[in-house]
Protein backbone atom coordinates (compact mmCIF):
# COMPACT_ATOMS: atom_id res chain seq x y z
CA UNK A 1 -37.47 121.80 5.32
CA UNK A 2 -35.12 123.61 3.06
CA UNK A 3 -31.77 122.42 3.63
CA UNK A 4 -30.39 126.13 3.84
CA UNK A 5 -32.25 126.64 6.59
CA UNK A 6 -30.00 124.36 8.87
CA UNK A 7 -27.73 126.62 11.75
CA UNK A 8 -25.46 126.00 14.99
CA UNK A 9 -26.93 126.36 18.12
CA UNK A 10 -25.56 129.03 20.70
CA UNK A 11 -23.79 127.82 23.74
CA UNK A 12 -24.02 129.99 26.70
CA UNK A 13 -22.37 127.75 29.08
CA UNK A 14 -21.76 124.14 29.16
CA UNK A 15 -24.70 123.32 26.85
CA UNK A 16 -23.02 121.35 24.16
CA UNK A 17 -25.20 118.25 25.07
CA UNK A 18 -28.60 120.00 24.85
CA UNK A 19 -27.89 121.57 21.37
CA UNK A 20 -26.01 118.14 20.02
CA UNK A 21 -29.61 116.36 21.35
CA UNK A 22 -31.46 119.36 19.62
CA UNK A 23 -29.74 118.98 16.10
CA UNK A 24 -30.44 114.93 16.41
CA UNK A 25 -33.92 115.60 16.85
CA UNK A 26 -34.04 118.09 14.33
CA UNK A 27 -33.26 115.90 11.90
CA UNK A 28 -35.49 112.85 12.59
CA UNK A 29 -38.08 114.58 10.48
CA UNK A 30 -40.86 112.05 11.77
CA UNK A 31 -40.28 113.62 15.37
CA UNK A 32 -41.04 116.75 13.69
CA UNK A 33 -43.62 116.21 11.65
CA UNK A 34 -45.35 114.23 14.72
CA UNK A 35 -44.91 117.65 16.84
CA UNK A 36 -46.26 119.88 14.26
CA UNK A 37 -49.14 117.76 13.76
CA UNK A 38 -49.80 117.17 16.95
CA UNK A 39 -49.05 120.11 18.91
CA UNK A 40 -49.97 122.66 16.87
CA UNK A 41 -49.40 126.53 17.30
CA UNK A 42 -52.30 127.85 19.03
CA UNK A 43 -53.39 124.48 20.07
CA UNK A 44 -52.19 125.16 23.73
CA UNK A 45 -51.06 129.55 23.95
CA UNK A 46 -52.96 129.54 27.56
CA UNK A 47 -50.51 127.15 29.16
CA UNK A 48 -50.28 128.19 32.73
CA UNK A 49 -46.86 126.63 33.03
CA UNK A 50 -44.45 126.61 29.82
CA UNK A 51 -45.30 123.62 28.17
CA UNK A 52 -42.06 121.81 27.14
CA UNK A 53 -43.99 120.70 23.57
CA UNK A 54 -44.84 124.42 22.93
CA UNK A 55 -41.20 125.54 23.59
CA UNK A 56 -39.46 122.68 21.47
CA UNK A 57 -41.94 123.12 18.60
CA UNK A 58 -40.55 126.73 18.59
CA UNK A 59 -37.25 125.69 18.38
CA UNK A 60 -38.42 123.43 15.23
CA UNK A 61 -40.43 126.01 13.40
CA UNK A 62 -37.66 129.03 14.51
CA UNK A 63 -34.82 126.45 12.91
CA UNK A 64 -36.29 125.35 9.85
CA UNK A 65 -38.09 128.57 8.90
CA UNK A 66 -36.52 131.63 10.96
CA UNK A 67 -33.60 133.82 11.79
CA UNK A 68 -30.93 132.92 13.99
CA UNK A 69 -32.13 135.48 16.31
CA UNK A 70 -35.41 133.97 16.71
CA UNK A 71 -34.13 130.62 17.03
CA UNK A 72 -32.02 131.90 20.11
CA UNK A 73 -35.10 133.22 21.56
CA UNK A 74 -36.26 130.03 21.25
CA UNK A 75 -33.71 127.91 22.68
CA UNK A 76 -33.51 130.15 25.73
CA UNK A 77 -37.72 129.61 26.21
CA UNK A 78 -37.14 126.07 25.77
CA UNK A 79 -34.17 126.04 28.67
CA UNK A 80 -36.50 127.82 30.85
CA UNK A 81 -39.20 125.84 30.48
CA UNK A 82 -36.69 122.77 30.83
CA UNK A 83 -35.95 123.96 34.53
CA UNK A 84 -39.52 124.86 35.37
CA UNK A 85 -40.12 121.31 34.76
CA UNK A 86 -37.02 119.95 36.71
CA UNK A 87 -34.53 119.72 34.51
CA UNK A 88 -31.12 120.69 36.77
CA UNK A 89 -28.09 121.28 34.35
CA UNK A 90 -24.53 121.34 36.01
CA UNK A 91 -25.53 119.18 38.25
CA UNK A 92 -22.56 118.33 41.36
CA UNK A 93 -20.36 120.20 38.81
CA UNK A 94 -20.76 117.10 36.40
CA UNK A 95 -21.16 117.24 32.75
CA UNK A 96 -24.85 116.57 31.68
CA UNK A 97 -25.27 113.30 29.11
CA UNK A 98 -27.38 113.67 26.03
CA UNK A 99 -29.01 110.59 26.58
CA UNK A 100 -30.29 111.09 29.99
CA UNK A 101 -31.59 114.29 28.71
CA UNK A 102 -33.74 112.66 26.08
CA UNK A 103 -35.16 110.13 28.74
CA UNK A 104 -36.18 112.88 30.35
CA UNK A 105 -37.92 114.48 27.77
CA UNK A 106 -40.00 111.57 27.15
CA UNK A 107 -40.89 111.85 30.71
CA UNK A 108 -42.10 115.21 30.55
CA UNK A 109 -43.90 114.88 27.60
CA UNK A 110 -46.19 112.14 29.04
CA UNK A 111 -46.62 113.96 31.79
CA UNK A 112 -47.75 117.40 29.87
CA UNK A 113 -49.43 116.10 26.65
CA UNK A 114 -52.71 114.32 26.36
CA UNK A 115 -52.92 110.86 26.08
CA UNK A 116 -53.67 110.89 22.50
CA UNK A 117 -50.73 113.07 22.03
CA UNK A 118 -47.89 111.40 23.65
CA UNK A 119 -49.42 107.86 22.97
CA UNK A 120 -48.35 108.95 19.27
CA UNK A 121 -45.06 109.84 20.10
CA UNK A 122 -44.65 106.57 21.71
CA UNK A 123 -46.03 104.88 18.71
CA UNK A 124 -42.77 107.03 16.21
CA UNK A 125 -40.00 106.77 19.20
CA UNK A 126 -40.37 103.00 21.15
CA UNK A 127 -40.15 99.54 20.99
CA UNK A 128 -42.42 97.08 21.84
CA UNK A 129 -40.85 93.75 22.53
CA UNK A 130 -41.92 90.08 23.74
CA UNK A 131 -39.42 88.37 25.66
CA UNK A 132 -39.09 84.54 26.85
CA UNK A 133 -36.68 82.66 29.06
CA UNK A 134 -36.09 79.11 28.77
CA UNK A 135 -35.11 77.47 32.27
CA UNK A 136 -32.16 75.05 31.30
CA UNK A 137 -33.36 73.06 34.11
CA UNK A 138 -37.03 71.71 32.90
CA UNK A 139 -37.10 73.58 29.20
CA UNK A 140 -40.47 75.25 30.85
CA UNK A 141 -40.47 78.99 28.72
CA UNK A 142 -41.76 81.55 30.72
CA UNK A 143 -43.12 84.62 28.80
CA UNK A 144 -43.28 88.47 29.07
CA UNK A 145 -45.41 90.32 26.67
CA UNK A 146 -45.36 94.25 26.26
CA UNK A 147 -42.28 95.90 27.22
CA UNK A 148 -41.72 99.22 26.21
CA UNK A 149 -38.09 100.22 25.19
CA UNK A 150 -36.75 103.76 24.21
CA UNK A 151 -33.19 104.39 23.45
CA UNK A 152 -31.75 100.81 22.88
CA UNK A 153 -28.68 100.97 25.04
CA UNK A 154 -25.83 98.35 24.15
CA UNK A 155 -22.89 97.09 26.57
CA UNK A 156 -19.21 97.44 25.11
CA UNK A 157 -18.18 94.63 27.50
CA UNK A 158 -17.61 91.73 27.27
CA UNK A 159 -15.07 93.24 24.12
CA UNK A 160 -16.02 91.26 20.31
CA UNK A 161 -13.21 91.14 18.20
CA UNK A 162 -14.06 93.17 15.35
CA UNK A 163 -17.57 93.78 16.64
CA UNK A 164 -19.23 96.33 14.58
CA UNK A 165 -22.69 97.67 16.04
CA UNK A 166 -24.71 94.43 14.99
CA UNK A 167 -22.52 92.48 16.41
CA UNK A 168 -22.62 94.40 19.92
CA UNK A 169 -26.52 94.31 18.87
CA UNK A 170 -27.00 90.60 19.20
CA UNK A 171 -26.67 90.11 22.98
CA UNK A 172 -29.22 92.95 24.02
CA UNK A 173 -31.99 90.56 21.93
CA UNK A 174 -30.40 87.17 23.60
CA UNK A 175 -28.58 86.89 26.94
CA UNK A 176 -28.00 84.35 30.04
CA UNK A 177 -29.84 85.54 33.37
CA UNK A 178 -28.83 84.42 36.95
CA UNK A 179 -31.23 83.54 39.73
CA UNK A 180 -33.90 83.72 37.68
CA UNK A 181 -36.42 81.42 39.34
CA UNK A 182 -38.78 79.34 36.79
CA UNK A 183 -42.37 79.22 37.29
CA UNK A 184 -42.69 75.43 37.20
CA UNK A 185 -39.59 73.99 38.93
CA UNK A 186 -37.86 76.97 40.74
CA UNK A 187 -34.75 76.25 39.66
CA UNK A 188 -32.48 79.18 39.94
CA UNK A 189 -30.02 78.10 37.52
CA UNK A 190 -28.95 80.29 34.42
CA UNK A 191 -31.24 80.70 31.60
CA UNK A 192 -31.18 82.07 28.23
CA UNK A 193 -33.77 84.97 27.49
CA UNK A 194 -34.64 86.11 23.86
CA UNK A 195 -36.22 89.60 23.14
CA UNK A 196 -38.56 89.66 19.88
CA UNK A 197 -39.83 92.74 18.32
CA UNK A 198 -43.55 93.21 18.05
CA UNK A 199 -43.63 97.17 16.91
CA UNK A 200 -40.88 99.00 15.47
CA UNK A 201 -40.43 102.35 16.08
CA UNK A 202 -40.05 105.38 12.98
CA UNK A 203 -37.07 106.50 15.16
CA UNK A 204 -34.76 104.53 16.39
CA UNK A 205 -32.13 105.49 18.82
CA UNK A 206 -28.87 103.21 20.06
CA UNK A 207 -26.60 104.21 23.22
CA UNK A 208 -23.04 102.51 23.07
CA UNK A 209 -22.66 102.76 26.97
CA UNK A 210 -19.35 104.18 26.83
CA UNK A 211 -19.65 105.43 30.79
CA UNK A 212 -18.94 103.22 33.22
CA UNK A 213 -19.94 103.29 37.06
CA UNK A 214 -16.35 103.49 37.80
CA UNK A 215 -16.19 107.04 36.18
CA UNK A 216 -14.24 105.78 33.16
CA UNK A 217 -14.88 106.38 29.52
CA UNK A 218 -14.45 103.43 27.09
CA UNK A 219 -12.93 105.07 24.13
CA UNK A 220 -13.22 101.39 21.72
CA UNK A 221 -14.18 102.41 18.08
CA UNK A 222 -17.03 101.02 17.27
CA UNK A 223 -18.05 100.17 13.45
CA UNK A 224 -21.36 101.22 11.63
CA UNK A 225 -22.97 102.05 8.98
CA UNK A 226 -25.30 104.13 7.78
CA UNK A 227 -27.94 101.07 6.84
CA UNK A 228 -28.83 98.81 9.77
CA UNK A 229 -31.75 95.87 9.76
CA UNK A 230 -33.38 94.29 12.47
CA UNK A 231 -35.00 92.34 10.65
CA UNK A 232 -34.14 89.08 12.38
CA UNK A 233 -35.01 90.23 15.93
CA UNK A 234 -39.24 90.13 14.70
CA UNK A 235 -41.32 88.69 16.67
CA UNK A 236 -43.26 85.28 15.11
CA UNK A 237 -46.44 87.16 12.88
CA UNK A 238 -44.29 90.85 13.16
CA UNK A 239 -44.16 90.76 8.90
CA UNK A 240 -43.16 94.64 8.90
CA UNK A 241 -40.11 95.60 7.85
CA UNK A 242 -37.22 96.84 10.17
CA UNK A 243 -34.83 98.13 8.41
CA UNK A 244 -33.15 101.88 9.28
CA UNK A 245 -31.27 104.72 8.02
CA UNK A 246 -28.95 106.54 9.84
CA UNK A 247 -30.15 110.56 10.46
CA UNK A 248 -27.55 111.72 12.91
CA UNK A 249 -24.43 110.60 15.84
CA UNK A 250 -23.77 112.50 18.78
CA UNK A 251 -20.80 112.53 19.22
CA UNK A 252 -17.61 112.86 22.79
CA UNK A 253 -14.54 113.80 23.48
CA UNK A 254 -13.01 113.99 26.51
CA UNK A 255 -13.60 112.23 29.81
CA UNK A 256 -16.91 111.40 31.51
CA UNK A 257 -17.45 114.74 33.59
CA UNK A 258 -15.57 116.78 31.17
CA UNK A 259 -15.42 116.92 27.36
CA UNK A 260 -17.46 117.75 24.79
CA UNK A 261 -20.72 116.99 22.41
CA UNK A 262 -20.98 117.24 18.69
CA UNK A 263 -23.51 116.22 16.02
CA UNK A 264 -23.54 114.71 12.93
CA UNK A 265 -26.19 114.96 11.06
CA UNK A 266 -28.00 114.32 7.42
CA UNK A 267 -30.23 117.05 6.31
CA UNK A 268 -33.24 117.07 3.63
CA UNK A 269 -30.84 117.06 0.64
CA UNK A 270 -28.83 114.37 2.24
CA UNK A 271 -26.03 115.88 3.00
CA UNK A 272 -24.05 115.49 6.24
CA UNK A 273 -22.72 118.44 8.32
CA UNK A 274 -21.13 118.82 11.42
CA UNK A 275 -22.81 121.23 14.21
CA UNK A 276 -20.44 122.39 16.88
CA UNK A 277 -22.47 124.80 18.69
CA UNK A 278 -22.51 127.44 16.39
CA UNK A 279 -20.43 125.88 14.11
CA UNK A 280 -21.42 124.21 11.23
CA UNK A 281 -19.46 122.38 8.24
CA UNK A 282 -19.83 119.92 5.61
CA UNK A 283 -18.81 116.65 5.76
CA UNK A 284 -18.75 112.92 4.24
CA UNK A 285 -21.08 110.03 4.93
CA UNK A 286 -17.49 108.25 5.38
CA UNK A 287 -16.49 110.90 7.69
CA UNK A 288 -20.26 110.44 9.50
CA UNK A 289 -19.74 106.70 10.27
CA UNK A 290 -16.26 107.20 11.55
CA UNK A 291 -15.98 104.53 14.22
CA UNK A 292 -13.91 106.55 16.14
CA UNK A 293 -10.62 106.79 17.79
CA UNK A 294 -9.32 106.28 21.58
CA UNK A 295 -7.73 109.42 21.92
CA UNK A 296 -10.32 111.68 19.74
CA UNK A 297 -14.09 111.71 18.64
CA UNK A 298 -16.43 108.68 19.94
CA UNK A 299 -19.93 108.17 18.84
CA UNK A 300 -21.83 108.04 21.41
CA UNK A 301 -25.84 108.51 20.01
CA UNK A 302 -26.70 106.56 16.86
CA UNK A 303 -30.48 108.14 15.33
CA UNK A 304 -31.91 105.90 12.34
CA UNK A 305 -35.05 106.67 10.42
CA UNK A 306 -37.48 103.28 9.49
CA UNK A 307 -37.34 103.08 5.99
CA UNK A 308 -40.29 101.78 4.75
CA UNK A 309 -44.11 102.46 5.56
CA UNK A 310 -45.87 100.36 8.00
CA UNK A 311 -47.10 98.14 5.03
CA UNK A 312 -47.05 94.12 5.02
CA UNK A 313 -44.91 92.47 3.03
């Protein structure tokens, strides 16, 4: 993927967080090697609705490889065949979220792909985490095995003085529950629950829930890096290594149902630009892991690439 190849995305309309989710995935090149692997051209031409996988691997191959001409072609197959599957953008005159656009992607895919297909995607793009919760009551632990996790999304509140994104990382993997009933005394008192790792994904995605159900934005900079380990989240016998890179922020400004998405993003040479629709600039990694300020840019969408092979230590 030759680094020259890199370009802004057109935006028609209010499409900044489609093409700010489109340069992120662009640049998680194990999402695109896993598409052109496994949904390869002429693997699927007699689709008899457009196949989402099709029209995004044309968007990949038209980006890295094309003209900006045929990458617009491309983006506008891959919209259609976004609302032929039910995406609806502009919905109630709201600004669409990034996120929720990405959730559901992975939704369509598993419903389109084969199993074999989308259970590899799954394998690059989720978590798959043990939890237990101790009942403060008895000390009986009650355990759940298997959950699958996408986007890791982390709560601002309660506020951590000086909390950089590990910090606001520690109470996803351990919280308190209420009326949580245990299994051997039924005490419904409060417990403490601990997640564990048992698979890492390739791609790792965080949300910093800036949007809150009252319609307000929570414009707190955030600190992080470009280097993150979750190491110390493994489940017991987990000896793989789970430590990440950062590939690309999507970023706001503005206010929850108006404003507007950019991305930052690291390309094969390793160096970071900025893609504002169609315009594109090179920046800093300092610049890249701005935290943010209240009345400007906020990153919203962190993307890290695993940085190691699944080999045991």
């Amino acid at each position: 993927m030759p680094s020259s190849a890199q370009k802004g995305l057109h935006n028609p309309a209010v499409l900044c967080y489609r093409n700010s989710l489109l340069q992120a995935l662009l640049h998680s090149p194990k999402l695109v090697n896993w598409l052109r692997s496994y949904h390869r051209v002429g693997a699927r031409t007699s689709c008899a609705t457009p196949c989402v996988a099709c029209r995004l691997l044309s968007v990949f191959n038209s980006y890295w490889g094309s003209s900006s001409k045929d990458l617009r072609v491309a983006t506008k197959e891959l919209d259609r065949a976004f609302i032929l599957a039910g995406w609806q953008n502009g919905r109630s005159g709201r600004q669409e979220d990034p996120e929720e656009q990405l959730v559901w992607l992975a939704k369509v895919l598993s419903e389109q792909l084969p199993t074999n297909q989308f259970s590899a995607f799954e394998a690059i793009s989720r978590f798959t985490l043990n939890s237990n919760t101790k009942c403060s009551s008895c000390g009986y632990l009650s355990v759940n095995k298997g959950e699958i996790e996408g986007t890791l999304s982390i709560d601002l509140r309660p506020k951590i003085k000086n909390g950089t994104i590990a910090d606001y990382l520690k109470p996803y993997f351990s919280y308190w529950v209420e009326d949580f009933k245990c299994d051997r005394c039924s005490s419904r008192s409060p417990k403490q629950r601990n997640r564990m790792i048992c698979h890492q994904p390739d791609t790792l995605v965080i949300q910093l829930k800036r949007f809150g159900w009252d319609g307000r934005k929570d414009n707190s900079p955030i600190p992080f890096s470009s280097n993150l380990s979750l190491n110390q989240y493994r489940n017991e016998g987990n000896t793989y290594d789970c430590e990440y890179e950062l590939t690309a922020v999507i970023c706001h400004i503005g206010v929850m149902n108006s404003g507007h998405y950019i991305c930052r993003a690291k390309g094969p040479d390793k160096r970071w630009m900025k893609f504002d629709d169609l315009k594109v600039s090179e920046m800093t990694i300092e610049q890249a892991v701005h935290p943010g300020t209240r009345n400007g840019w906020t990153p919203y969408l962190l993307f890290y690439q695993r940085t190691v092979k699944d080999l045991p230590r």
